[in-house]
PDB file of N, CA and C in Angstrom:
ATOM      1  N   UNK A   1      38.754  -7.111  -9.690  1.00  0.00           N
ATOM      2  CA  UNK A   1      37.370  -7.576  -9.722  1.00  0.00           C
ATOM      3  C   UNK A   1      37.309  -9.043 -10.130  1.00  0.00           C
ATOM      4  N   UNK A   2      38.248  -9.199 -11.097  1.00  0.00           N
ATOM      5  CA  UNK A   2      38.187 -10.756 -11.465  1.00  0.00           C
ATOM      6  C   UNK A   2      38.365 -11.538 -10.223  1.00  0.00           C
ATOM      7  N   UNK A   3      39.695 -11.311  -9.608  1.00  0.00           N
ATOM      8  CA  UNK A   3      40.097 -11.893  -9.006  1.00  0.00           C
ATOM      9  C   UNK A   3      39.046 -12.289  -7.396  1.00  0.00           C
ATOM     10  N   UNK A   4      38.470 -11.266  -7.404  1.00  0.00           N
ATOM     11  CA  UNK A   4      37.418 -11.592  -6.682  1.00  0.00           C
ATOM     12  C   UNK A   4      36.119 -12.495  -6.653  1.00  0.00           C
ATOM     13  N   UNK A   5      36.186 -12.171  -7.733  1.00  0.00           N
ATOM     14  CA  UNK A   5      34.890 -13.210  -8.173  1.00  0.00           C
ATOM     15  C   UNK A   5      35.500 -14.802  -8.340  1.00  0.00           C
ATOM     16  N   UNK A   6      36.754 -14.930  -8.930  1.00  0.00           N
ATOM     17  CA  UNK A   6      37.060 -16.425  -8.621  1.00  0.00           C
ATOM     18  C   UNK A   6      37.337 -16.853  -7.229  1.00  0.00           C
ATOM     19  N   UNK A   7      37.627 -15.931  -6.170  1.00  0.00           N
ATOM     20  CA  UNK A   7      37.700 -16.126  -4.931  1.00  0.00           C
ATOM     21  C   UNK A   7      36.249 -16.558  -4.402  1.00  0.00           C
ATOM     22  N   UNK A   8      35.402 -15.997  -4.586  1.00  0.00           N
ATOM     23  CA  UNK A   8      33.812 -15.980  -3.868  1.00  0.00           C
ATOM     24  C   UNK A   8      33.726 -17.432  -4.559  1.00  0.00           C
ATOM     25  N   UNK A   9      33.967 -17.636  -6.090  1.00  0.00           N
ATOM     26  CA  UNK A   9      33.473 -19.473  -6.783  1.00  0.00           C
ATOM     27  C   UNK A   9      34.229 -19.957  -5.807  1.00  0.00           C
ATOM     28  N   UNK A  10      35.289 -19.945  -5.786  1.00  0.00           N
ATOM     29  CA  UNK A  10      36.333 -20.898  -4.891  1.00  0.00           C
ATOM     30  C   UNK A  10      36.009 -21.218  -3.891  1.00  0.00           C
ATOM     31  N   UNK A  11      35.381 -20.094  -2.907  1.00  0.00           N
ATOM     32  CA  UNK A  11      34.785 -20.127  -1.557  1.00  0.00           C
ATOM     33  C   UNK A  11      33.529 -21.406  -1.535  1.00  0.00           C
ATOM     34  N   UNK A  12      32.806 -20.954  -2.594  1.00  0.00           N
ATOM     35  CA  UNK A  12      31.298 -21.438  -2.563  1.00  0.00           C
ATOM     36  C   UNK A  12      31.907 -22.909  -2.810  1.00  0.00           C
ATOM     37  N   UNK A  13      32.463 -23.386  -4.165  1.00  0.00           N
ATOM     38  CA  UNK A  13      32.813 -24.447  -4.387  1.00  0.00           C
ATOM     39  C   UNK A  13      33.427 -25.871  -2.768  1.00  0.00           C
ATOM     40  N   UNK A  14      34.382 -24.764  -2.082  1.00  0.00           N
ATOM     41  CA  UNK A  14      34.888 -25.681  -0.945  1.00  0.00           C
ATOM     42  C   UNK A  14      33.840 -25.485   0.452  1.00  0.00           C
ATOM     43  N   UNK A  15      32.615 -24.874   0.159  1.00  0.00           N
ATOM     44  CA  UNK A  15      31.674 -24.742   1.479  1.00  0.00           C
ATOM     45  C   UNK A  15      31.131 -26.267   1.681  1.00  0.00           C
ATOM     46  N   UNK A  16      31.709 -26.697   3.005  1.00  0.00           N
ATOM     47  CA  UNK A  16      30.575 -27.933   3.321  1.00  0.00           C
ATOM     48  C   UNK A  16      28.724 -28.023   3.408  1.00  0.00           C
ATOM     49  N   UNK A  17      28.350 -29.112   3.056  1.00  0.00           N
ATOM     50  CA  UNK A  17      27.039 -29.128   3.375  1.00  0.00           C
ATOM     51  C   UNK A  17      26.233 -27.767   3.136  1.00  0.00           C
ATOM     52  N   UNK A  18      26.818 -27.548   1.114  1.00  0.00           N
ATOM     53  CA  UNK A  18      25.905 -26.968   0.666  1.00  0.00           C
ATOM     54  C   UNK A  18      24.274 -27.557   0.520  1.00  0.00           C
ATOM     55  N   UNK A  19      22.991 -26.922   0.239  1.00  0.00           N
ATOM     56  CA  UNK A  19      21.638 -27.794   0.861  1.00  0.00           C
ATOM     57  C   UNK A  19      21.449 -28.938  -0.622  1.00  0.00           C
ATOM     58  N   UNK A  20      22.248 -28.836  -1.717  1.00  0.00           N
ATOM     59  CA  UNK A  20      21.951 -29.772  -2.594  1.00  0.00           C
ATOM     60  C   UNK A  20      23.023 -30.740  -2.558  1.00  0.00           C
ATOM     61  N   UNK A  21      23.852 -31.001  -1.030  1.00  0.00           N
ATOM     62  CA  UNK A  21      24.911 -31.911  -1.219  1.00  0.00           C
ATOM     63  C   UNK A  21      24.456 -32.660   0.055  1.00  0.00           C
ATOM     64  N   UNK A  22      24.580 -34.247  -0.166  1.00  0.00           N
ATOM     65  CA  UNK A  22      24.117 -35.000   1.048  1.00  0.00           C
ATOM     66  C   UNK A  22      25.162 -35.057   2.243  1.00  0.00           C
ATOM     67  N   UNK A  23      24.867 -35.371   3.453  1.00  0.00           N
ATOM     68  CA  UNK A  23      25.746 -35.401   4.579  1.00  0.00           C
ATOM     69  C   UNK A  23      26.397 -36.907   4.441  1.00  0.00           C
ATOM     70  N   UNK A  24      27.490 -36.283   4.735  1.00  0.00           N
ATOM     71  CA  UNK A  24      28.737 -37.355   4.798  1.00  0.00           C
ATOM     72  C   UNK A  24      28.511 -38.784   5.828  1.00  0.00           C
ATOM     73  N   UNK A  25      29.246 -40.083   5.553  1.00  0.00           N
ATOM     74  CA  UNK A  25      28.937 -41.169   6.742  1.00  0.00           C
ATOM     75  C   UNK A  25      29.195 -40.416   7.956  1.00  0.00           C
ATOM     76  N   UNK A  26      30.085 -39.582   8.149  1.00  0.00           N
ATOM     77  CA  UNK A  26      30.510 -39.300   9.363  1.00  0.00           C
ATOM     78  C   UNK A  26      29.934 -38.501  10.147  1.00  0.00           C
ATOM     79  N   UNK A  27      29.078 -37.414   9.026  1.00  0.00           N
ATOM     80  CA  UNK A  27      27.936 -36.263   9.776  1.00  0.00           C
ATOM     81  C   UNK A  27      26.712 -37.250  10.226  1.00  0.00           C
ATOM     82  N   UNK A  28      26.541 -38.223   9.461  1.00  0.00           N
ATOM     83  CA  UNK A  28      25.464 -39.059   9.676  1.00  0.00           C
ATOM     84  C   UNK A  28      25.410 -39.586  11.067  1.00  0.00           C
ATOM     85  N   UNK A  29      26.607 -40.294  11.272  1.00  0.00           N
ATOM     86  CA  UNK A  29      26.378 -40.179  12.626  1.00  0.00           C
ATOM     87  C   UNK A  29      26.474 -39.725  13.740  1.00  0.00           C
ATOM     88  N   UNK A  30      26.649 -38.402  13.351  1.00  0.00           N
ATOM     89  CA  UNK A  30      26.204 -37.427  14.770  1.00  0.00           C
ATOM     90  C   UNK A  30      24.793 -36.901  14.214  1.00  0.00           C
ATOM     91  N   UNK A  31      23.891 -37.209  13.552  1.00  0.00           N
ATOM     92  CA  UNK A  31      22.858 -36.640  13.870  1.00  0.00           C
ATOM     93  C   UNK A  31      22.222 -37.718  14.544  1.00  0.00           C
ATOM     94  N   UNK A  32      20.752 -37.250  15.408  1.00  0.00           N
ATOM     95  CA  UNK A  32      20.586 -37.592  16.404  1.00  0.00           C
ATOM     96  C   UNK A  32      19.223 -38.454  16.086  1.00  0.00           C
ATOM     97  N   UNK A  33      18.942 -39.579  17.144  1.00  0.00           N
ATOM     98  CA  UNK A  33      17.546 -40.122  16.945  1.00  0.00           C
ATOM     99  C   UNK A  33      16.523 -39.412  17.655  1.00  0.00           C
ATOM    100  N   UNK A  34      15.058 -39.291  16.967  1.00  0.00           N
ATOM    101  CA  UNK A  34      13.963 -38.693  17.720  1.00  0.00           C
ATOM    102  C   UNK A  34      13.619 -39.480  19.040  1.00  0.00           C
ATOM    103  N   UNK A  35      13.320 -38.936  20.163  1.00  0.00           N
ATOM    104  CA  UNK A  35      12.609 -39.306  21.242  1.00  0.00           C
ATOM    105  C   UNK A  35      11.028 -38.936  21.170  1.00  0.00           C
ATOM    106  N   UNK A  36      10.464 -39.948  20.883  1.00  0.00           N
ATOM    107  CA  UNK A  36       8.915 -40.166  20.322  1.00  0.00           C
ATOM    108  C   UNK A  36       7.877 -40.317  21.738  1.00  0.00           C
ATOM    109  N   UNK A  37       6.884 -40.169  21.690  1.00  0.00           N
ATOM    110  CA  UNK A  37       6.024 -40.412  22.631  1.00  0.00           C
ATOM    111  C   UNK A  37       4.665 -40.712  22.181  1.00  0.00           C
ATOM    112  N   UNK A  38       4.323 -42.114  22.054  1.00  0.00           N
ATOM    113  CA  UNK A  38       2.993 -42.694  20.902  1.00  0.00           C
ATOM    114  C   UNK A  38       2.160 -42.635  21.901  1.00  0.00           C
ATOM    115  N   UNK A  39       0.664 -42.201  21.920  1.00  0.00           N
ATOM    116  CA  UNK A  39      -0.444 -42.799  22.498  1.00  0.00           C
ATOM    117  C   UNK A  39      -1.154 -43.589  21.985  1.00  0.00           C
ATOM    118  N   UNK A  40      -2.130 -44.218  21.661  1.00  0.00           N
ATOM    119  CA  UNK A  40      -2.874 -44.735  21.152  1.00  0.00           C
ATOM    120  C   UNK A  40      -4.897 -44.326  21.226  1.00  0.00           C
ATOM    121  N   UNK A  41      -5.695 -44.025  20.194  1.00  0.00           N
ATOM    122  CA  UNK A  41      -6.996 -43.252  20.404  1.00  0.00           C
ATOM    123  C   UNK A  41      -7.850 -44.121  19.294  1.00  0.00           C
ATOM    124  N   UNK A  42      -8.524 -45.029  19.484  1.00  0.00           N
ATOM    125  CA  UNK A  42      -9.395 -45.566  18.548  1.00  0.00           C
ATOM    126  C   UNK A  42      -8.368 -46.618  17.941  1.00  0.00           C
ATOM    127  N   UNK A  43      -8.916 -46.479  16.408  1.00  0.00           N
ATOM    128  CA  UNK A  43      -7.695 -47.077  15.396  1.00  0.00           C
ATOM    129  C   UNK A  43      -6.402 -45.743  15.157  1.00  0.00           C
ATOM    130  N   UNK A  44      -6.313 -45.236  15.586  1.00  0.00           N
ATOM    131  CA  UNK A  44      -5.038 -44.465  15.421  1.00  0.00           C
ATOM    132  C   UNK A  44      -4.157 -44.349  16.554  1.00  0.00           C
ATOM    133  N   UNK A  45      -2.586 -44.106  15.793  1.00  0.00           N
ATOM    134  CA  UNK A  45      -1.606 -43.719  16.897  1.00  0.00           C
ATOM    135  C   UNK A  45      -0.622 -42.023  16.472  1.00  0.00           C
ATOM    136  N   UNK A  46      -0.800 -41.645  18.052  1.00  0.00           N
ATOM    137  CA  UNK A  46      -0.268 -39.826  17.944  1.00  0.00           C
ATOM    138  C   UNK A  46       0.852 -40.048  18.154  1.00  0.00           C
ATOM    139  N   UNK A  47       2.124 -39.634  17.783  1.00  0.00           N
ATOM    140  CA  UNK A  47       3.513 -39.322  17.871  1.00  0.00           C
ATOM    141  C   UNK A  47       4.058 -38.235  18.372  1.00  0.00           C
ATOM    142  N   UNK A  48       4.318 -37.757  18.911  1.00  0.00           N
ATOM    143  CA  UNK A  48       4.858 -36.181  19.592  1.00  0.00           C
ATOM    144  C   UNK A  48       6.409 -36.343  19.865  1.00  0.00           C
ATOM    145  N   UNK A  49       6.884 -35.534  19.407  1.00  0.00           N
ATOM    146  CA  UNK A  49       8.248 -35.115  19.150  1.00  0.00           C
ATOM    147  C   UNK A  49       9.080 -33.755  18.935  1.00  0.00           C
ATOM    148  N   UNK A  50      10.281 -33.254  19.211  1.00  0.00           N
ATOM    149  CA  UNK A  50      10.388 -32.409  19.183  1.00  0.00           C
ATOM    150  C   UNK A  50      11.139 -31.824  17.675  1.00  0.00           C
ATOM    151  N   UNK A  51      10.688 -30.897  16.898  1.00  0.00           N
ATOM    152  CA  UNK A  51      11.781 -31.103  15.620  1.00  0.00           C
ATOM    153  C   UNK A  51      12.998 -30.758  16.007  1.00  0.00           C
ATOM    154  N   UNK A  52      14.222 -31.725  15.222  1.00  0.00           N
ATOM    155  CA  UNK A  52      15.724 -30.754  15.584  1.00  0.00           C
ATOM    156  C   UNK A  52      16.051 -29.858  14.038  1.00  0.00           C
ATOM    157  N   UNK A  53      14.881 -29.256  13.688  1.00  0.00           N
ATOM    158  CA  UNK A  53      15.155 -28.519  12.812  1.00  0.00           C
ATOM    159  C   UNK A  53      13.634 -27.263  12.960  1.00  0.00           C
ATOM    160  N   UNK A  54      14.805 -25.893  12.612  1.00  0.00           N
ATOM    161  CA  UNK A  54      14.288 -24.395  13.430  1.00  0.00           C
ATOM    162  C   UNK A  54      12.879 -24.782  12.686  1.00  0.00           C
ATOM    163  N   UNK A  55      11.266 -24.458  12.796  1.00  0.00           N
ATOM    164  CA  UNK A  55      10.277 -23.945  11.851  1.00  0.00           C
ATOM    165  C   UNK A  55       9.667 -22.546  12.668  1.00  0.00           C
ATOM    166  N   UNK A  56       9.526 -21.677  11.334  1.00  0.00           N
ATOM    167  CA  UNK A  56       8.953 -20.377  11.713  1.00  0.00           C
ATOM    168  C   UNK A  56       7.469 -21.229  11.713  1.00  0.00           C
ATOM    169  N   UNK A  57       7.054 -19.914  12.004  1.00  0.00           N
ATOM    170  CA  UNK A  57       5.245 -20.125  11.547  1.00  0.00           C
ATOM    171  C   UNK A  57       4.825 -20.311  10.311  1.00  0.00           C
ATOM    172  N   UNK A  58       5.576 -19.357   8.906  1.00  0.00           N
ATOM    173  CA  UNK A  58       5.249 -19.878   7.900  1.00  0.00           C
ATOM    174  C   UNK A  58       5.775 -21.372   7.227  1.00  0.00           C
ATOM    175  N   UNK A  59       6.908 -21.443   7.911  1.00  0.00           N
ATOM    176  CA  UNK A  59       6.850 -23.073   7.594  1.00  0.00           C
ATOM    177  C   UNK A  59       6.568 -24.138   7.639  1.00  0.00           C
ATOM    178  N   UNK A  60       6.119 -23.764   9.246  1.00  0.00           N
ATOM    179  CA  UNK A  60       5.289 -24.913  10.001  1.00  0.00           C
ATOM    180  C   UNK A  60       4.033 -25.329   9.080  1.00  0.00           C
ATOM    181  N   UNK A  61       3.086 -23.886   8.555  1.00  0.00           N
ATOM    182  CA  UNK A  61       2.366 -24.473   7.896  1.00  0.00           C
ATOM    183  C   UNK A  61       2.201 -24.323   6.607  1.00  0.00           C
ATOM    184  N   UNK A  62       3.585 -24.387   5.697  1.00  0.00           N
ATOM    185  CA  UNK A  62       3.995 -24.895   5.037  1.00  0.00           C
ATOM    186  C   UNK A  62       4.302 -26.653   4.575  1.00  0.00           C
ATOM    187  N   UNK A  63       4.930 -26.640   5.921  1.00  0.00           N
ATOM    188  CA  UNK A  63       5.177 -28.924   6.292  1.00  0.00           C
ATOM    189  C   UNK A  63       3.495 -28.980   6.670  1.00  0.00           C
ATOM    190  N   UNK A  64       2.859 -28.490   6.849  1.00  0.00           N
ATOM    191  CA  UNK A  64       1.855 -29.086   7.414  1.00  0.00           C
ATOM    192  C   UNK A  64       1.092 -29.208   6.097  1.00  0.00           C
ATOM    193  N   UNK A  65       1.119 -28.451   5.206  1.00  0.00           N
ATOM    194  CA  UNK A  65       0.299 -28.509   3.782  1.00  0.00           C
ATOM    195  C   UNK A  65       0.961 -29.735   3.177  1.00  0.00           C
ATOM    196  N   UNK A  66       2.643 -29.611   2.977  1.00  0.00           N
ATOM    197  CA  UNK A  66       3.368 -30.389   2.399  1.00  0.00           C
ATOM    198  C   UNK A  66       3.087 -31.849   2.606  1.00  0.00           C
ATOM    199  N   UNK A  67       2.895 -32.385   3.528  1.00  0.00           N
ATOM    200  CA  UNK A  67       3.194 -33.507   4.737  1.00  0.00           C
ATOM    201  C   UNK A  67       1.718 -34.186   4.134  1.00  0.00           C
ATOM    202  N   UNK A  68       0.233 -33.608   4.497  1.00  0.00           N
ATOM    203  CA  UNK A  68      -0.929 -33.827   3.763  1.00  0.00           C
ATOM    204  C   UNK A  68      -0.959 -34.933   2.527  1.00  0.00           C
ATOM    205  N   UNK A  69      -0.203 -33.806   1.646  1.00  0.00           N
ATOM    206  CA  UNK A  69      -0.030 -34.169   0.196  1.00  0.00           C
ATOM    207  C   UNK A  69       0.819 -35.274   0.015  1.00  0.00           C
ATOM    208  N   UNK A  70       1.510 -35.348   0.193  1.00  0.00           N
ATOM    209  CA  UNK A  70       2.553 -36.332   0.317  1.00  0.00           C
ATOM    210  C   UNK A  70       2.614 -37.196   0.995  1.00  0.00           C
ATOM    211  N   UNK A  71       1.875 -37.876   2.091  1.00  0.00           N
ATOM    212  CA  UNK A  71       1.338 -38.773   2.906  1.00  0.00           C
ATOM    213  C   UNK A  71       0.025 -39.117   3.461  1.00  0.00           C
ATOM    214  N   UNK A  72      -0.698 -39.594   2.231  1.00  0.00           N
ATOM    215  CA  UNK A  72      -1.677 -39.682   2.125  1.00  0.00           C
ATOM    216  C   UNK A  72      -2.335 -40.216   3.607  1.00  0.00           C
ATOM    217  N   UNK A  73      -1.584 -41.379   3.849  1.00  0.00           N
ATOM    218  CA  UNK A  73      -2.058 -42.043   4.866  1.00  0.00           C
ATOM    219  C   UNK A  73      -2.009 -41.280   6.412  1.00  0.00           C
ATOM    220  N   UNK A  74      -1.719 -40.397   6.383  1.00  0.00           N
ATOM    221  CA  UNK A  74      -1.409 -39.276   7.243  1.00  0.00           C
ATOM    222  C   UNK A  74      -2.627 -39.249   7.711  1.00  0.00           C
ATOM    223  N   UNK A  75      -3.393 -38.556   9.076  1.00  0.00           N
ATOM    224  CA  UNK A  75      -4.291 -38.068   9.581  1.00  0.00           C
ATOM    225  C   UNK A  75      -4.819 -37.054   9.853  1.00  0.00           C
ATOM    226  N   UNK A  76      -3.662 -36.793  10.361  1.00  0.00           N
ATOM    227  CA  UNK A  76      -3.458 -34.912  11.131  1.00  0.00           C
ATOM    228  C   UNK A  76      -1.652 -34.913  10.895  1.00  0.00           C
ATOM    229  N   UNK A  77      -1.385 -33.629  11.091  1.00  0.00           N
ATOM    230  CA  UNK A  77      -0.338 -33.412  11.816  1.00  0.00           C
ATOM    231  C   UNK A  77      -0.369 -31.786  12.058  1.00  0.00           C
ATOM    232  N   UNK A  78       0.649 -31.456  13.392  1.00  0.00           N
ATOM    233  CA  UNK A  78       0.257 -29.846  14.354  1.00  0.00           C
ATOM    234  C   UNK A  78       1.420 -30.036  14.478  1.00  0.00           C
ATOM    235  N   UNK A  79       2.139 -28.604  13.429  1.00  0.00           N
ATOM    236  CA  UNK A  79       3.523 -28.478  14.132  1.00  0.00           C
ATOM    237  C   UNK A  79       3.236 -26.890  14.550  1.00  0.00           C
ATOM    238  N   UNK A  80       3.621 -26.875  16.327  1.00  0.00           N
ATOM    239  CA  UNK A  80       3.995 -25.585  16.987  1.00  0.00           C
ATOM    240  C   UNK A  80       5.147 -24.910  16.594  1.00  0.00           C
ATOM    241  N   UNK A  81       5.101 -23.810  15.892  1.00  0.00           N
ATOM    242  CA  UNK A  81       6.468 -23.674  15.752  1.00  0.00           C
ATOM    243  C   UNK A  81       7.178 -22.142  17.128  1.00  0.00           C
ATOM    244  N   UNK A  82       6.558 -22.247  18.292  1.00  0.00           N
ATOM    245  CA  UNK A  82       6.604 -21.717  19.503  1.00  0.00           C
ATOM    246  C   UNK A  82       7.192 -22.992  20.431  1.00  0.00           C
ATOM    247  N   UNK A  83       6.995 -23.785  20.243  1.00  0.00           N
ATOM    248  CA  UNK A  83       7.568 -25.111  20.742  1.00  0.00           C
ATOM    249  C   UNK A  83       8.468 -25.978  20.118  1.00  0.00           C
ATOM    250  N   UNK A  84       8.136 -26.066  18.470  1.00  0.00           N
ATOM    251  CA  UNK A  84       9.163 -26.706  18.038  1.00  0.00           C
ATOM    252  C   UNK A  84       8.438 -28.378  18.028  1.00  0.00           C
ATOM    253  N   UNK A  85       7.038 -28.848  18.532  1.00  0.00           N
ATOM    254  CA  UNK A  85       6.575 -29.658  18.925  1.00  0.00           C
ATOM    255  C   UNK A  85       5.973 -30.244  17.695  1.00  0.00           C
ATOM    256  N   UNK A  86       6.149 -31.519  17.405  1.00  0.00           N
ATOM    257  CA  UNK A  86       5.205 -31.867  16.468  1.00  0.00           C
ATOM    258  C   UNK A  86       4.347 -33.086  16.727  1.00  0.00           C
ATOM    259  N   UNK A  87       3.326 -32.783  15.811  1.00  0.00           N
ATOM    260  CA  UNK A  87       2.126 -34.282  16.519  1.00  0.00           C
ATOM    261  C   UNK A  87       2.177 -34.915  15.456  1.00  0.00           C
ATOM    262  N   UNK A  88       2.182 -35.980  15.051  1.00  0.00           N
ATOM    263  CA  UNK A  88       1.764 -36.921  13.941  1.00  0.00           C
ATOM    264  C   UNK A  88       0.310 -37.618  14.030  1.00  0.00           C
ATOM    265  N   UNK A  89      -0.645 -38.122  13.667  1.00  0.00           N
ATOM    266  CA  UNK A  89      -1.628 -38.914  13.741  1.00  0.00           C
ATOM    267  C   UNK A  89      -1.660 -39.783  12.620  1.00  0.00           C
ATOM    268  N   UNK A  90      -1.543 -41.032  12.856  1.00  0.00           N
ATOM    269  CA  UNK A  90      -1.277 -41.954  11.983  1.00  0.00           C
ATOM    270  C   UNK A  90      -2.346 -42.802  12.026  1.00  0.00           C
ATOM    271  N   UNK A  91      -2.758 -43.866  11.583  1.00  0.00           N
ATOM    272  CA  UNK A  91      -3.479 -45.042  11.505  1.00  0.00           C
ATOM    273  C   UNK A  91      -3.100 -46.295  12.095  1.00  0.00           C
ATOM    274  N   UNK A  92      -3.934 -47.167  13.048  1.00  0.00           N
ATOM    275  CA  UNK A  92      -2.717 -48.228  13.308  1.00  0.00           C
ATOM    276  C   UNK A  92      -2.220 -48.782  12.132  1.00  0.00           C
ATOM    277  N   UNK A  93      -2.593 -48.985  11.660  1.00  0.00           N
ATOM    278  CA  UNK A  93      -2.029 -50.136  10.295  1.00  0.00           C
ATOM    279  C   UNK A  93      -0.834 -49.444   9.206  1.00  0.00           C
ATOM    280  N   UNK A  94       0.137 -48.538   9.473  1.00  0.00           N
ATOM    281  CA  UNK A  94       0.761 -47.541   9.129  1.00  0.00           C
ATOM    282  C   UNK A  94       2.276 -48.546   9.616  1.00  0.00           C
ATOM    283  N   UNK A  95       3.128 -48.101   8.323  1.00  0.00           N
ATOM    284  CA  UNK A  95       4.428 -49.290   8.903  1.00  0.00           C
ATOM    285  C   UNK A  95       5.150 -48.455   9.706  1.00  0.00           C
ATOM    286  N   UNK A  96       6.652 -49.286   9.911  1.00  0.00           N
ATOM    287  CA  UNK A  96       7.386 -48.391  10.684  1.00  0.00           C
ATOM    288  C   UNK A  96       8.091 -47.258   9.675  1.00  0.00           C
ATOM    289  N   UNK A  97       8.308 -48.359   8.476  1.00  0.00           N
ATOM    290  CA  UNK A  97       9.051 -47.499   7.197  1.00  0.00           C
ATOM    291  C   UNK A  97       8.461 -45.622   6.946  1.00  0.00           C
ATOM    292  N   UNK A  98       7.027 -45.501   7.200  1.00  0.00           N
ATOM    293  CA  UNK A  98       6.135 -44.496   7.104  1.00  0.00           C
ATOM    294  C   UNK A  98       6.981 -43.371   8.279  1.00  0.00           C
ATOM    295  N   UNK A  99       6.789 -43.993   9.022  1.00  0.00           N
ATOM    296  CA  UNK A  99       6.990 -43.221  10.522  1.00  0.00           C
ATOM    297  C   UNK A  99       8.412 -42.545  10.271  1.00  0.00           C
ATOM    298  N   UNK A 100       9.431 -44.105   9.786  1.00  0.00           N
ATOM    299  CA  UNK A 100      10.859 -43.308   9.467  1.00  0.00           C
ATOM    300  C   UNK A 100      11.246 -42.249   8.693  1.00  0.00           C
ATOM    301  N   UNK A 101      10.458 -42.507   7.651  1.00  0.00           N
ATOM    302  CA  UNK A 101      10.311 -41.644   6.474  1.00  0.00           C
ATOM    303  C   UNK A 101      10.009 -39.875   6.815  1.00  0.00           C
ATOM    304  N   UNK A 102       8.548 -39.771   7.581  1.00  0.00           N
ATOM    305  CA  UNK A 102       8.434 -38.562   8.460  1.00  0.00           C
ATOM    306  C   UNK A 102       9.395 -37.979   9.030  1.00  0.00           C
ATOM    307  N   UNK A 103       9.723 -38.431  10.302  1.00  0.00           N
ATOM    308  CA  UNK A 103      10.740 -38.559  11.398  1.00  0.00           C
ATOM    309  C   UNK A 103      11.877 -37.478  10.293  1.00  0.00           C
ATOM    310  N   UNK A 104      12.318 -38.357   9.856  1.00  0.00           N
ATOM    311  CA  UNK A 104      13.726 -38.219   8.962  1.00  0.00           C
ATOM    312  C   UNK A 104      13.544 -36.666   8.533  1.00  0.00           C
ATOM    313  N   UNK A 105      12.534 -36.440   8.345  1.00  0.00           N
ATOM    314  CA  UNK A 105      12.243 -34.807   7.344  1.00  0.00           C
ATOM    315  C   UNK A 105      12.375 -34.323   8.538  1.00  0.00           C
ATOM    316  N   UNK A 106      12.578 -34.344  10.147  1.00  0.00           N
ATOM    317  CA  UNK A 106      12.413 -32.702  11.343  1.00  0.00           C
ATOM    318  C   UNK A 106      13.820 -32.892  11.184  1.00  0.00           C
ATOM    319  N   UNK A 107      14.705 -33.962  10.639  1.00  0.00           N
ATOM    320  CA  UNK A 107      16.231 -33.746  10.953  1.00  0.00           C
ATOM    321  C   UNK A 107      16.680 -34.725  12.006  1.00  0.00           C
ATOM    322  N   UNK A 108      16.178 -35.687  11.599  1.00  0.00           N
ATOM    323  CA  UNK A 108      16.458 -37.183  12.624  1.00  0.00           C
ATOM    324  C   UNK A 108      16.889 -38.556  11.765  1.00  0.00           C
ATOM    325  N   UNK A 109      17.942 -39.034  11.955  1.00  0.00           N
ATOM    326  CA  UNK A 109      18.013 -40.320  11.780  1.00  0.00           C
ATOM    327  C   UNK A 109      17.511 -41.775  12.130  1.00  0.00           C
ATOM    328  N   UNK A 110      16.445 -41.578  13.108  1.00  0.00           N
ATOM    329  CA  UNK A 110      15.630 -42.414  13.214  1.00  0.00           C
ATOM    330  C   UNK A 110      15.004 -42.000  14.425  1.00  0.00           C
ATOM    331  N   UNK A 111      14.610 -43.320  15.696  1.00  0.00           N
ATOM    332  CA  UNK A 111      13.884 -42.843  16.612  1.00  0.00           C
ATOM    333  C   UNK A 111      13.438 -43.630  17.405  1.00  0.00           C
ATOM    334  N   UNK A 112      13.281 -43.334  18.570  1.00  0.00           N
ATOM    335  CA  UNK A 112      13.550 -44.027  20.022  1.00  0.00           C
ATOM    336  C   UNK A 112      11.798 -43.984  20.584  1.00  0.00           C
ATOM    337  N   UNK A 113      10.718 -44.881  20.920  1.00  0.00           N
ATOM    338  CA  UNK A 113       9.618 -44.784  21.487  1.00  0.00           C
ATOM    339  C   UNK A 113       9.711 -44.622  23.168  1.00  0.00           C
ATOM    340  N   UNK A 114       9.174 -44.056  23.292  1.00  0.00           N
ATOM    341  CA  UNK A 114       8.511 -43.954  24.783  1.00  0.00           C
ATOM    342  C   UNK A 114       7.483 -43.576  25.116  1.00  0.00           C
ATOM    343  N   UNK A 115       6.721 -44.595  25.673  1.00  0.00           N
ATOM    344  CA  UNK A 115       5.105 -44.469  26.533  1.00  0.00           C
ATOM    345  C   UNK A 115       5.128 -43.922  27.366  1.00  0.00           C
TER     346      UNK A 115
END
């Protein structure tokens, strides 16, 4: 029994990319940039993107409560989690730093625009 249980620490101890350990330079760059699609509606701009990270339904609106709170300057945001689709609504006057910052939470290292 002992011996088991130092086997399972041992295990856990050498598991990569436990969720409280950051990704390595090298995982870093294989993760991928978002492919964005901005419109523009008044003073605001919509972002649509796809997350590369799974959301059920309760999580979706979970980030969607989260996201609110935490980004004030935020407008809207609609994540499908049947699609995987997410909308942002931002303000024009919103930096890029903001956008990266978002982005970065579906599991993206940055991000590519297209009209």
């Amino acid at each position: 029994l002992l011996t088991s249980a130092c086997y399972s620490q041992n295990t856990a101890k050498s598991t990569p990319n436990t969720p409280s350990e950051s990704p390595s330079k090298e995982e870093l760059n294989t993760i991928p940039s978002a492919s964005i699609t901005r419109t523009s509606a008044g003073s605001n701009y919509t972002y649509q993107f796809v997350s590369n990270r799974l959301m059920s339904p309760e999580r979706a609106t979970r980030w969607e409560d989260r996201f609110v709170t935490v980004y004030p300057e935020l407008v809207s945001i609609s994540i499908d989690s049947n699609t995987q689709e997410i909308e942002l609504v931002l303000p024009d006057t919103h930096s890029t730093g903001e956008l990266e910052e978002m982005v970065a939470r579906f599991g993206y290292s940055g991000y590519q625009l297209t009209n």
